[in-house]
C-alpha atoms as a PDB file:
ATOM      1  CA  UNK A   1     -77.026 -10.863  61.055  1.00  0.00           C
ATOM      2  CA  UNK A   2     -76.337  -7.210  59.196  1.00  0.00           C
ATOM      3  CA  UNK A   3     -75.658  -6.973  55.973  1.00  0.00           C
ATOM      4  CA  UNK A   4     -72.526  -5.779  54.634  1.00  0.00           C
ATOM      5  CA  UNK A   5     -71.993  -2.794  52.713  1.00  0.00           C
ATOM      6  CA  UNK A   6     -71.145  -4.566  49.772  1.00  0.00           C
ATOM      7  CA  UNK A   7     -73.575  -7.394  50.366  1.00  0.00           C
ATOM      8  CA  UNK A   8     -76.931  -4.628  50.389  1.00  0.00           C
ATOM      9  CA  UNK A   9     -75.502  -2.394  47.913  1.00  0.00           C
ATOM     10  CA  UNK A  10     -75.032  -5.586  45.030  1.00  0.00           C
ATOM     11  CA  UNK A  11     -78.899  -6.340  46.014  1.00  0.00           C
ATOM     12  CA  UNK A  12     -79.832  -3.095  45.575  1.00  0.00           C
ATOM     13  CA  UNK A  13     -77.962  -2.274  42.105  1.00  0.00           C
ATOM     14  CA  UNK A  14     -80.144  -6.062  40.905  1.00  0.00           C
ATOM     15  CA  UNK A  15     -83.410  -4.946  41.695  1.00  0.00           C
ATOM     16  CA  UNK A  16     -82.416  -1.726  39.671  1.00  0.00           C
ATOM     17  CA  UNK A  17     -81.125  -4.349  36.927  1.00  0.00           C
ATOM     18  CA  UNK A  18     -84.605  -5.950  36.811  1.00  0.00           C
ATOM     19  CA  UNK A  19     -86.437  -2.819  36.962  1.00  0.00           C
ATOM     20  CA  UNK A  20     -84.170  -1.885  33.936  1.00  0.00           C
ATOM     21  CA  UNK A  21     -84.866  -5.371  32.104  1.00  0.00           C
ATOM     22  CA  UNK A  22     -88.253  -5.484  32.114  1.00  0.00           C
ATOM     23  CA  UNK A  23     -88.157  -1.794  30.553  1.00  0.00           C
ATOM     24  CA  UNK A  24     -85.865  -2.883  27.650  1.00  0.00           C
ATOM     25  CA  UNK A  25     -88.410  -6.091  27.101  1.00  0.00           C
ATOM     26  CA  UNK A  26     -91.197  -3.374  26.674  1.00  0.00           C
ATOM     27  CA  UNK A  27     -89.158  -1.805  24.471  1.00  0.00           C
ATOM     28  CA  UNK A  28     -88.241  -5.071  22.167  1.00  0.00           C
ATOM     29  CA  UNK A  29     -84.719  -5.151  23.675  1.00  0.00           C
ATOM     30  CA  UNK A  30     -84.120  -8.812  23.977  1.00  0.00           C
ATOM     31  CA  UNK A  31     -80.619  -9.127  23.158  1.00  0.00           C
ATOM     32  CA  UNK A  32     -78.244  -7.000  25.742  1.00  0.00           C
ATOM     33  CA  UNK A  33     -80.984  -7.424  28.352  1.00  0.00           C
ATOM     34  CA  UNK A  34     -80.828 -10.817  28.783  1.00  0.00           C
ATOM     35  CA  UNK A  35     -77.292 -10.420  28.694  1.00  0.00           C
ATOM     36  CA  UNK A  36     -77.427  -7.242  31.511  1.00  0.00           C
ATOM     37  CA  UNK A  37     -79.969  -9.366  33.290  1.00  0.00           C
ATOM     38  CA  UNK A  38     -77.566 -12.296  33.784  1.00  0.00           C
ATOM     39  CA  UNK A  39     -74.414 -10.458  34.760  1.00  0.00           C
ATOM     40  CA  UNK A  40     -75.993  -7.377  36.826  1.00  0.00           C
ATOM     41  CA  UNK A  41     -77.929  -9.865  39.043  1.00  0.00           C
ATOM     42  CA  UNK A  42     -75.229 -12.226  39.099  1.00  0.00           C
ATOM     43  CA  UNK A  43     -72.615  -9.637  41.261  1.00  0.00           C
ATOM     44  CA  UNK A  44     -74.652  -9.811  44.122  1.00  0.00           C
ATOM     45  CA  UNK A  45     -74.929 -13.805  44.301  1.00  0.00           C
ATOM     46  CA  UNK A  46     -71.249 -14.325  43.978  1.00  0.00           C
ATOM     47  CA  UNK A  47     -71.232 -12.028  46.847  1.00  0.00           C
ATOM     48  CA  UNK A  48     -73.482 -14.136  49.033  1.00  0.00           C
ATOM     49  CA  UNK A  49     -71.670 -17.418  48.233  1.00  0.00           C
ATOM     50  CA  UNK A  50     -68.520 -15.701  48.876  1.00  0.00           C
ATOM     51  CA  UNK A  51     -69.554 -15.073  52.145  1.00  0.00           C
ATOM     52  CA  UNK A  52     -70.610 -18.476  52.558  1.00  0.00           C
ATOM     53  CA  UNK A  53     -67.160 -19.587  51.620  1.00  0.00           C
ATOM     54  CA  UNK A  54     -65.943 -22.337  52.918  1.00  0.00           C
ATOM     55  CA  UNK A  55     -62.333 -21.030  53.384  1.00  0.00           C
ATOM     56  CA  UNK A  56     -60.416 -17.715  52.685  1.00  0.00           C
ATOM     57  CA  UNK A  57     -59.294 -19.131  48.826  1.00  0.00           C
ATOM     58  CA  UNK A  58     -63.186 -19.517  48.663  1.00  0.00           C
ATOM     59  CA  UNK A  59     -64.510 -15.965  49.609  1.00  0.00           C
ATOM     60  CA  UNK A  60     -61.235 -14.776  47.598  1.00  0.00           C
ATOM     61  CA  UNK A  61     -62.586 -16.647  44.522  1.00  0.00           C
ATOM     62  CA  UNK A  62     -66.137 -16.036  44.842  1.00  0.00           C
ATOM     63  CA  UNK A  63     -65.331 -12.014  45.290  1.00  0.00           C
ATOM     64  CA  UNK A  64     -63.110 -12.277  42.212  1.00  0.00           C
ATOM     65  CA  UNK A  65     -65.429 -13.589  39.924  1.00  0.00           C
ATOM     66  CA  UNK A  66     -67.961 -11.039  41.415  1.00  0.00           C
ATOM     67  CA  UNK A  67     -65.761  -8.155  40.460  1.00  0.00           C
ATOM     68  CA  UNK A  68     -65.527  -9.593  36.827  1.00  0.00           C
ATOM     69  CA  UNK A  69     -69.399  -9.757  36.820  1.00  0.00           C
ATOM     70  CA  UNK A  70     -69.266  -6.321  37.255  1.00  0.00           C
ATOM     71  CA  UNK A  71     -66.706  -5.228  35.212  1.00  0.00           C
ATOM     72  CA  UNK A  72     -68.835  -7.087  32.125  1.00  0.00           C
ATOM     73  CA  UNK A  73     -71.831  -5.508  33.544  1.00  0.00           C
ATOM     74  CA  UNK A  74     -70.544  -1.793  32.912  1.00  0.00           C
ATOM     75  CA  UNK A  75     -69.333  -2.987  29.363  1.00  0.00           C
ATOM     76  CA  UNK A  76     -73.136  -3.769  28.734  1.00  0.00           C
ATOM     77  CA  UNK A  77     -74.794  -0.593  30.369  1.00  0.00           C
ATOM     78  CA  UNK A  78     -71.907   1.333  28.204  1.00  0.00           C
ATOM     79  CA  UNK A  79     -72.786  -0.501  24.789  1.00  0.00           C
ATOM     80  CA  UNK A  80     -76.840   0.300  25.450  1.00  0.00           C
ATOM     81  CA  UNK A  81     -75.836   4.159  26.855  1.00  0.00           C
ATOM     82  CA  UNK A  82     -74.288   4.815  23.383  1.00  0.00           C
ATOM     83  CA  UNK A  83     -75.912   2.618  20.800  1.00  0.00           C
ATOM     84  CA  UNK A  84     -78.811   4.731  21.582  1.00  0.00           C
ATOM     85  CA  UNK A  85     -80.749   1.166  21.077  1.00  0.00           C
ATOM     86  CA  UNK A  86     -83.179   2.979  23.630  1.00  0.00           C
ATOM     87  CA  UNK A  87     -83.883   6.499  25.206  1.00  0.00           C
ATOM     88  CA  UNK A  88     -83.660   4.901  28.511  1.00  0.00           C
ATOM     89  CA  UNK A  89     -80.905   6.868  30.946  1.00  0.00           C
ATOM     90  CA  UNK A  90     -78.611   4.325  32.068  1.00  0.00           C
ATOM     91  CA  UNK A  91     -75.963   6.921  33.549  1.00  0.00           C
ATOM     92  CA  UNK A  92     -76.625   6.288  37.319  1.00  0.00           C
ATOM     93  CA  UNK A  93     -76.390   2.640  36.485  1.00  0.00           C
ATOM     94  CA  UNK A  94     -73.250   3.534  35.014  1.00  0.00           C
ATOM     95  CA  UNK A  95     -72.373   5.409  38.544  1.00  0.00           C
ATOM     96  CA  UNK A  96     -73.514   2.763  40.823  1.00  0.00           C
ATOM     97  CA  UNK A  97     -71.654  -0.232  39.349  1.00  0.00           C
ATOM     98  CA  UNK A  98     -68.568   2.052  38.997  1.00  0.00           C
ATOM     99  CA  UNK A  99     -68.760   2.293  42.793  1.00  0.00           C
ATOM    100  CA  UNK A 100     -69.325  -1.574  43.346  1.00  0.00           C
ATOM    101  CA  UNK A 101     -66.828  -1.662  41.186  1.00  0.00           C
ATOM    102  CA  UNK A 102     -64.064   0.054  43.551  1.00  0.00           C
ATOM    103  CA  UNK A 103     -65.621  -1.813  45.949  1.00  0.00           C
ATOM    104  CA  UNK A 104     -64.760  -5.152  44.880  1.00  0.00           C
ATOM    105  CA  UNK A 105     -61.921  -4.305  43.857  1.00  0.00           C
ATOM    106  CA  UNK A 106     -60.444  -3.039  47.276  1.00  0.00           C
ATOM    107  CA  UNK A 107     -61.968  -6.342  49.058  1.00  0.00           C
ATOM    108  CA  UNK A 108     -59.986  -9.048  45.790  1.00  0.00           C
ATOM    109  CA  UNK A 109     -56.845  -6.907  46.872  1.00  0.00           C
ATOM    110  CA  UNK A 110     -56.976  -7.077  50.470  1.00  0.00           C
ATOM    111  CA  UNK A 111     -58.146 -10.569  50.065  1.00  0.00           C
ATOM    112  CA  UNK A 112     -55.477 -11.021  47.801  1.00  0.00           C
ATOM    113  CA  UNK A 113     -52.554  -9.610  50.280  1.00  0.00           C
ATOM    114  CA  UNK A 114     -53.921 -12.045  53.547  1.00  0.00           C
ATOM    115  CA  UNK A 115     -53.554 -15.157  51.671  1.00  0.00           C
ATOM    116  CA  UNK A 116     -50.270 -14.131  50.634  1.00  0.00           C
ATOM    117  CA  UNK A 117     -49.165 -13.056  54.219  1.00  0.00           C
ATOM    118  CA  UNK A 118     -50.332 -16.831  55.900  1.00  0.00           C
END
């Protein structure tokens, strides 16, 4: 079975995550790592369990809490970018989740709108 846009593109942004960990743990960062660690690689498994779901309240639930992973996600790339803790460039980061952001969003709404209409 393919992929999904949304599916590949959350797997990509954790290996990027985990690249981006083990640079702050070089760096001494242990702190908002752990915390970016846990939330950016947590997007993309609410995504797979969502699309496990056992119903459409499931997948609309599972996307939900996805979305909010990735909401807190951009909070933490936005507190390292300008607390200048490190000199590490966190901008695309910053681009990619905004798009899996969007993302996300658009699928909760539509989601959000079917269960509504049955």
């Amino acid at each position: 079975m393919k992929n999904s846009i949304v599916q590949e593109k959350s797997f990509q942004f954790s290996l990027k995550i985990i690249r981006l960990y083990k640079s702050l743990l070089s760096e001494k960062e242990y702190i908002i790592s752990k915390q970016l660690l846990r939330s950016g690689t947590s997007i993309g498994a609410n995504i797979e369990e969502a699309l496990a779901g056992q119903s459409k309240r499931d997948f609309t639930a599972k996307m939900s809490i996805s979305s909010k992973e990735a909401r807190e996600t951009k909070y933490w790339l936005r507190l390292l970018k300008e607390s200048e803790l490190t000199n590490l460039d966190v901008k695309s980061l910053i681009l990619d989740i905004d798009e899996l952001i969007r993302i996300l969003t658009s699928i909760v709404k539509t989601s959000q709108q079917n269960l509504t209409k049955n």
